[in-house]
Protein backbone atom coordinates (compact mmCIF):
# COMPACT_ATOMS: atom_id res chain seq x y z
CA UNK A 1 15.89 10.24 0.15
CA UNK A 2 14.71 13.58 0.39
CA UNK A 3 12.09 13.49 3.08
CA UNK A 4 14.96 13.78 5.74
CA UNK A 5 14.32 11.43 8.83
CA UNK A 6 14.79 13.70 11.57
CA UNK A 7 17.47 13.71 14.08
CA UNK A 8 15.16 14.88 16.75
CA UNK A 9 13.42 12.39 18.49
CA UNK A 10 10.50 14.23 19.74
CA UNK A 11 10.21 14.90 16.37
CA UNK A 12 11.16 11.60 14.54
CA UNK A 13 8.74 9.42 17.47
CA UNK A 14 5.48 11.59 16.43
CA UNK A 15 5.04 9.56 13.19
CA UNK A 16 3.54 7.51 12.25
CA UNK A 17 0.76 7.92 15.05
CA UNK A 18 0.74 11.49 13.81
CA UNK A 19 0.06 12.29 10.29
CA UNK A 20 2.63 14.29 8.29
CA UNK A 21 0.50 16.47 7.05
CA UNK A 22 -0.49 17.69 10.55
CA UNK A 23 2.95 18.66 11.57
CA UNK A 24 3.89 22.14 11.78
CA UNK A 25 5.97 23.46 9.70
CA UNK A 26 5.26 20.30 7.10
CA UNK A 27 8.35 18.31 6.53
CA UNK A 28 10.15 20.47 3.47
CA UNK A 29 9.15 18.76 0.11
CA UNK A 30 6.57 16.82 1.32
CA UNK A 31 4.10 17.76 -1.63
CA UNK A 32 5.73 19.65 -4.34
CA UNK A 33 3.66 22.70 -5.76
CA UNK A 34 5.97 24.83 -6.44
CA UNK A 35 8.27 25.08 -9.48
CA UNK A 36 10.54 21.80 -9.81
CA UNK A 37 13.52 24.19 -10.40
CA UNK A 38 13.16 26.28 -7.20
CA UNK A 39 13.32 22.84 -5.19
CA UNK A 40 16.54 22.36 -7.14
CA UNK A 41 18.14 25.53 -6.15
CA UNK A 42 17.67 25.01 -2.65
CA UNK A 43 18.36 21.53 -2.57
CA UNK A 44 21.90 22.91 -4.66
CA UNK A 45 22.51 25.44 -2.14
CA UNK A 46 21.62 23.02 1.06
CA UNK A 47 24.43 20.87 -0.48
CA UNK A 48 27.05 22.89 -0.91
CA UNK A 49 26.50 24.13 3.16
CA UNK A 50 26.96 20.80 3.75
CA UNK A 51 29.65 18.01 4.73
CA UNK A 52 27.31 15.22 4.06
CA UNK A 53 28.32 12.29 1.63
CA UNK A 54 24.32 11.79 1.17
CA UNK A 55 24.45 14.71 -0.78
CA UNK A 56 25.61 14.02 -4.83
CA UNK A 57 26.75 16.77 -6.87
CA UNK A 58 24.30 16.43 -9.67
CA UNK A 59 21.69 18.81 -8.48
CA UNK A 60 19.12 17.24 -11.57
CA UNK A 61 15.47 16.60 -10.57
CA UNK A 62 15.90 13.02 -10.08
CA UNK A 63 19.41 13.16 -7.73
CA UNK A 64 17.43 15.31 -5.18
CA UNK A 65 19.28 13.45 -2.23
CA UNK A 66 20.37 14.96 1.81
CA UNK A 67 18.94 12.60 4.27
CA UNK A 68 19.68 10.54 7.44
CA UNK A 69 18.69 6.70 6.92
CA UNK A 70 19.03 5.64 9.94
CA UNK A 71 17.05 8.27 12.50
CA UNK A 72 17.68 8.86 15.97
CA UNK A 73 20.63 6.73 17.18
CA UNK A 74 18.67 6.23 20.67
CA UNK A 75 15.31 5.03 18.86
CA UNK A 76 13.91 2.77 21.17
CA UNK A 77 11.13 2.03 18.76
CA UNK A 78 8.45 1.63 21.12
CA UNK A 79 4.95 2.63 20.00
CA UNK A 80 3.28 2.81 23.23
CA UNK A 81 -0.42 3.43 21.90
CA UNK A 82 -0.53 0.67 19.53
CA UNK A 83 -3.28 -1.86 20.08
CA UNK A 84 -3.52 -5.42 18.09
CA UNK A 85 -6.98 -5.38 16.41
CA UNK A 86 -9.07 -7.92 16.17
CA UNK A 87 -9.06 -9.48 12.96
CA UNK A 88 -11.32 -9.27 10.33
CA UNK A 89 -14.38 -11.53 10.34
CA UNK A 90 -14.78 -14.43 8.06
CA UNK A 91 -18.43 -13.84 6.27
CA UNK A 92 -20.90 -16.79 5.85
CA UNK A 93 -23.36 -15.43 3.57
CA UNK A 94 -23.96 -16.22 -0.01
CA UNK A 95 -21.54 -15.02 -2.49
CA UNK A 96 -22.24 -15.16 -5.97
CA UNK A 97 -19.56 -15.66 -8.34
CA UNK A 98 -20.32 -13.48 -11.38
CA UNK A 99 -20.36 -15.38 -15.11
CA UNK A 100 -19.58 -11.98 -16.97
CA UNK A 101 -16.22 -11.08 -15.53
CA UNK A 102 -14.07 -13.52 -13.90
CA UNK A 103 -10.65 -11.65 -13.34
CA UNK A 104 -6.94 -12.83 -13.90
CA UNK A 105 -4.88 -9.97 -13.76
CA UNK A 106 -1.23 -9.46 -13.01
CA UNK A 107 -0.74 -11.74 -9.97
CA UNK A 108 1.79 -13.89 -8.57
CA UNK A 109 0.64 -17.96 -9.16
CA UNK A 110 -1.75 -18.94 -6.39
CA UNK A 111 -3.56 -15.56 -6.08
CA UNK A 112 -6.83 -14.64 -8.02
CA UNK A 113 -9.16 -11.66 -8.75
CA UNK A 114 -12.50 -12.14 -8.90
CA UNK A 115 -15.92 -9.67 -9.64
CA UNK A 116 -18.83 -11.36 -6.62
CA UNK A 117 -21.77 -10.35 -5.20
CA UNK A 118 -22.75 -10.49 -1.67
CA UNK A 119 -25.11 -9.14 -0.33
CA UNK A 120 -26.36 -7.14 -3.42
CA UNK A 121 -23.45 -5.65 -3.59
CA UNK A 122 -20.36 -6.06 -6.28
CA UNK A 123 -17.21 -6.78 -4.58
CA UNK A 124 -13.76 -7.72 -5.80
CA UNK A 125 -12.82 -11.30 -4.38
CA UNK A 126 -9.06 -11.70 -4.10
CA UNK A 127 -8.55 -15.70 -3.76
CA UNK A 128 -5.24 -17.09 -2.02
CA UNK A 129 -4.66 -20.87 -2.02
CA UNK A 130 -4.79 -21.97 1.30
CA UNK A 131 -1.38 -23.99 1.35
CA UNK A 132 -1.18 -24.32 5.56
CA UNK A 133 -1.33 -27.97 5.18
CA UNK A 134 2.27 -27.99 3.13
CA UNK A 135 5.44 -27.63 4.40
CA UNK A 136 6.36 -24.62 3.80
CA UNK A 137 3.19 -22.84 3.15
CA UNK A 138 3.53 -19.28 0.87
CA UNK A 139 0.11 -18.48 -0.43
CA UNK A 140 -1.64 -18.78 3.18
CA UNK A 141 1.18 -16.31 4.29
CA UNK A 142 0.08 -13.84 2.16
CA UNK A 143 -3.58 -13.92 3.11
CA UNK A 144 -2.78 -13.52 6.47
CA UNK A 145 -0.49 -10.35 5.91
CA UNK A 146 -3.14 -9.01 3.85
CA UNK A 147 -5.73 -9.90 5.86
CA UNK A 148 -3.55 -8.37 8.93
CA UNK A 149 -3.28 -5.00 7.58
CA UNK A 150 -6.94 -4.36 6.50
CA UNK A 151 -7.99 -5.57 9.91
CA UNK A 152 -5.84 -2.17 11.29
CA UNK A 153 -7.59 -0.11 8.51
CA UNK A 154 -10.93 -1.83 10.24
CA UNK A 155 -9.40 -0.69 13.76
CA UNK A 156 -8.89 3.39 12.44
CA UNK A 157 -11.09 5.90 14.87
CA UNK A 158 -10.98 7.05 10.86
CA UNK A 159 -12.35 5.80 7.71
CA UNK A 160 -9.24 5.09 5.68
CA UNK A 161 -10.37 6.39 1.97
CA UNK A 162 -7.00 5.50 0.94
CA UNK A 163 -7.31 1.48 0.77
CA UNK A 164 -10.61 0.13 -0.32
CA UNK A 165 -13.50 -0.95 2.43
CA UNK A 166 -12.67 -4.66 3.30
CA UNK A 167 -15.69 -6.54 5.34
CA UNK A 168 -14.18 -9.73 5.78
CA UNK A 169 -13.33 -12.64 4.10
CA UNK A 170 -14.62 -15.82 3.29
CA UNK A 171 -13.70 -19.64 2.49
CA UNK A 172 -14.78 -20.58 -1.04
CA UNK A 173 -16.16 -24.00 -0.99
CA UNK A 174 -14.86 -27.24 -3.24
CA UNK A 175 -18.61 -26.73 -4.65
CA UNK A 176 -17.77 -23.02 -5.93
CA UNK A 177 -14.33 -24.13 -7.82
CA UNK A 178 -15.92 -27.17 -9.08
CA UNK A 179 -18.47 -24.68 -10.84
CA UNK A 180 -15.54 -22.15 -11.95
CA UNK A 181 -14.18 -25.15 -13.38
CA UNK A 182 -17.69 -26.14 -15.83
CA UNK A 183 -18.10 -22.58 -16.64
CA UNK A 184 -16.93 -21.54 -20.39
CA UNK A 185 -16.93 -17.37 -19.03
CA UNK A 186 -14.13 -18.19 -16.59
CA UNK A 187 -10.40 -17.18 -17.80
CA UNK A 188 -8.89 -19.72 -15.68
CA UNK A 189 -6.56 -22.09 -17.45
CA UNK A 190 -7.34 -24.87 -14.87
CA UNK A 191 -3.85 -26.64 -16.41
CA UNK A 192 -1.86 -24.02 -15.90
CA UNK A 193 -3.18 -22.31 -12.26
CA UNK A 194 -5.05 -25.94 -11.22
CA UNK A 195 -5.81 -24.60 -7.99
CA UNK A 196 -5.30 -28.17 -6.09
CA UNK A 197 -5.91 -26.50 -2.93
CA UNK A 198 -8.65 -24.88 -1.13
CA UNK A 199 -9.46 -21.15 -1.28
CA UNK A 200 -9.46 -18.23 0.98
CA UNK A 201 -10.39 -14.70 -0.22
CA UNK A 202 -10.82 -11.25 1.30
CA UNK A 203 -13.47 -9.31 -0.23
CA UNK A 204 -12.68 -5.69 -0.79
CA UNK A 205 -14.74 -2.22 -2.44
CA UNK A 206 -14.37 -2.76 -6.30
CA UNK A 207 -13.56 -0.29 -8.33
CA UNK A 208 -14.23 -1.21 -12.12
CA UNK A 209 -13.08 1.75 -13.82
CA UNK A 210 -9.63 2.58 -11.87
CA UNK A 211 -6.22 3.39 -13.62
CA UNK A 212 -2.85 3.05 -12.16
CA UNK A 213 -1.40 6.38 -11.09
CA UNK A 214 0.94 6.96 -13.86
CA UNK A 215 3.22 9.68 -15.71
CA UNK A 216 -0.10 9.87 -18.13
CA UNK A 217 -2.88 10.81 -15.70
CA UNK A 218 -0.87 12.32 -12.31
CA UNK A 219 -1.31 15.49 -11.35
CA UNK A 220 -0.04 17.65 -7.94
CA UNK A 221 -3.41 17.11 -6.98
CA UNK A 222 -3.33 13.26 -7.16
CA UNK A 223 0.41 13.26 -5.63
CA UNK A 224 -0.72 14.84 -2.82
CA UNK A 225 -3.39 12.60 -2.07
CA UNK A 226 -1.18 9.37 -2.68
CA UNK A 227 1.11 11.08 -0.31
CA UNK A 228 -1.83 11.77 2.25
CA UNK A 229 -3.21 8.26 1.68
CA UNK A 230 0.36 6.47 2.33
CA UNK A 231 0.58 8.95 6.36
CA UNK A 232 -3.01 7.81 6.71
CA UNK A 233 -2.19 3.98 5.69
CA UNK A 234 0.85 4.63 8.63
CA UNK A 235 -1.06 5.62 10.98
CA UNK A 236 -3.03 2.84 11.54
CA UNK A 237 0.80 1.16 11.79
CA UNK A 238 0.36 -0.81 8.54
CA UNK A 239 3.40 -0.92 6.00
CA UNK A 240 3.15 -1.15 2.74
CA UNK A 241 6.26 -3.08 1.71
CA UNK A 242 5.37 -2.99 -2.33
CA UNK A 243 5.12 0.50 -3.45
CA UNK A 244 5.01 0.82 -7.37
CA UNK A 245 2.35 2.27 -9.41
CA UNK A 246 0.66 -1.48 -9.79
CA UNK A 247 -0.35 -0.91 -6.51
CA UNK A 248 -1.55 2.71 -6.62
CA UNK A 249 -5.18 3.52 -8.38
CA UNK A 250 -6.89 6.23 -9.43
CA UNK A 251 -10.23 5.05 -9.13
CA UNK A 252 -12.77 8.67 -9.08
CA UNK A 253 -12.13 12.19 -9.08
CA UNK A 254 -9.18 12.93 -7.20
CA UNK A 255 -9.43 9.89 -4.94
CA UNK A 256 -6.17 7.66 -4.68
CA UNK A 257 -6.34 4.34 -3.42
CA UNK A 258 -3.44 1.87 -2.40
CA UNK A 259 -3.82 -1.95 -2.81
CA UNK A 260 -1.87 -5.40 -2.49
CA UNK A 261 -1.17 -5.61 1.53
CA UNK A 262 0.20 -9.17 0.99
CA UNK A 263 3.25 -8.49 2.00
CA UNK A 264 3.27 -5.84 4.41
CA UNK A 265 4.01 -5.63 7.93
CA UNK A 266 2.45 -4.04 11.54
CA UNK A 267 4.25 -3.82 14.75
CA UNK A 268 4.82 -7.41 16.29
CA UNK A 269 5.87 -8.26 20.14
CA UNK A 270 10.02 -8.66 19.47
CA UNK A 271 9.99 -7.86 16.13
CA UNK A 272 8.28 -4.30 16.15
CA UNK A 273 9.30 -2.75 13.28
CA UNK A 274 11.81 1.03 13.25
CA UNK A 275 10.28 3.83 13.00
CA UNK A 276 12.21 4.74 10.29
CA UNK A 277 10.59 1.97 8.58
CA UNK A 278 7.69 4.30 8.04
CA UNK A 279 9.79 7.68 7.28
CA UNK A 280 11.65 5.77 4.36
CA UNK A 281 8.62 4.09 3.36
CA UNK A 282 6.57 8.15 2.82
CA UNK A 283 10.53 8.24 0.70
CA UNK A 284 9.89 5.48 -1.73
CA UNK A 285 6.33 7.30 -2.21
CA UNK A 286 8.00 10.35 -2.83
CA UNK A 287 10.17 8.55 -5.13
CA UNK A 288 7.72 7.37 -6.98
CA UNK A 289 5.67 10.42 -7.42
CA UNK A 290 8.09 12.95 -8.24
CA UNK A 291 10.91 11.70 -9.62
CA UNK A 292 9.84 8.82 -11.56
CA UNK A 293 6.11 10.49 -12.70
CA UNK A 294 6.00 13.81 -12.54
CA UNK A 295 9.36 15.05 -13.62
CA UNK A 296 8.84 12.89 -16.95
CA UNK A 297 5.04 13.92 -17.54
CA UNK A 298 4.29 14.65 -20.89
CA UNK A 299 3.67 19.16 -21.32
């Protein structure tokens, strides 16, 4: 980790209600824009000051490591302005399944995509099974999780540009699957994904045209916004729990979106989660972007 947790814990209990970006001085290496090599040099020299066994002695771009994992032995982990939010409504109105693109991309079984309309407006549909009724329901799980984190994105003073705008969600009807099932457009293979349950779906902003943040299109200006998207994602207390570049889209401009909530995680009475939950969560971000993309993009 290279995002150092800090030892502090005035410091270390500001985040994640406080961006990281608002801090003063900014965590060191928070957004790289500076040449890789200087970054390496310090972190060489930082290294050999210290006694640390976090530190390894290849000082290459992708062994940048000094950190504390754990964080203040005396975190209490207490978040004393965080709220529960009332969850996201389930919508009633008319939603359209569209015959031109009905989506099946990489998913786990029991989890669809698909391109709707309500209310004149395209949305992406993303369709759990609703397994409550089984013993040991999984899909329903999900939904909730997801469901649970885009209702704190709802509850944000701020409008969170880093996850796309959720209104709701909705129950699709035995009617609606009966007519995915007649229609030759739909990419279902009804043998293979049968869906033998009902469905529940939140509908979320679609973006048509996005591309996964990769070594082929990131730039120090997308990095930083990831990075800036992940503190703002925090700070409505939401986890992410899945970061990989599946989950990360480039979807106009410079604008950086995170999706796939299903399995993250908010603050719950007796089992809130550490802060340094968060602080090693900005770490597998940082991970991500700068060791894995950048360092390997093509000059």
């Amino acid at each position: 980790m290279l995002i150092s947790i800090p030892d502090d814990l005035a410091t270390y209990k500001r985040y994640p209600e406080e961006s990281l970006f608002k801090f003063d001085p900014l965590p060191k290496y928070l957004t790289l824009s500076r040449n890789l090599s200087d970054i390496v040099r310090e972190q060489q020299e930082e290294c050999t000051r210290s006694v640390s066994t976090a530190c390894v002695p290849d000082f290459s771009v992708q062994n940048l490591v000094f950190v504390n994992f754990q964080g203040p032995s005396n975190d209490d982990t207490v978040f004393p302005e965080y709220k529960k939010p009332e969850p996201l409504p389930q919508l009633h109105g008319e939603v359209n399944f569209l015959d031109r693109h009905f989506i099946r991309i990489s998913a786990p079984p029991g989890v669809w995509f698909f391109e709707v309309e309500f209310e004149s407006r395209k949305w992406l549909l993303k369709a759990f099974l609703d397994d409550s009724s089984t013993e040991n329901p999984s899909y329903i799980n999900r939904f909730k999780k997801e469901l649970n984190a885009y209702s704190h994105f709802k509850a944000s003073k701020h409008v969170i540009e880093a996850v796309p705008h959720c209104p709701g969600w909705i129950a699709v009807s035995q009617a609606q699957i009966a007519s995915l099932r007649s229609n030759p457009k739909c990419r279902i293979d009804f043998e293979e994904d049968p869906i033998d349950f009902p469905l529940v779906g939140i509908l979320m902003e679609y973006f048509p045209d996005a591309e996964n943040l990769s070594d082929k299109n990131i730039t120090f200006a997308l990095a930083e916004n990831a990075m800036r998207g992940i503190c703002s994602i925090h700070e409505c207390y939401v986890v992410h729990n899945d970061i990989a570049e599946r989950n990360c889209l480039v979807v106009s401009g410079n604008r950086v979106v995170w999706v796939d909530f299903d399995i993250s995680f908010t603050p719950v009475p007796g089992r809130v989660p550490k802060r340094a939950y968060y602080w090693l969560e900005v770490d597998a971000v940082w991970e991500l972007l700068y060791r894995r993309e950048i360092p390997i993009k093509p000059q």
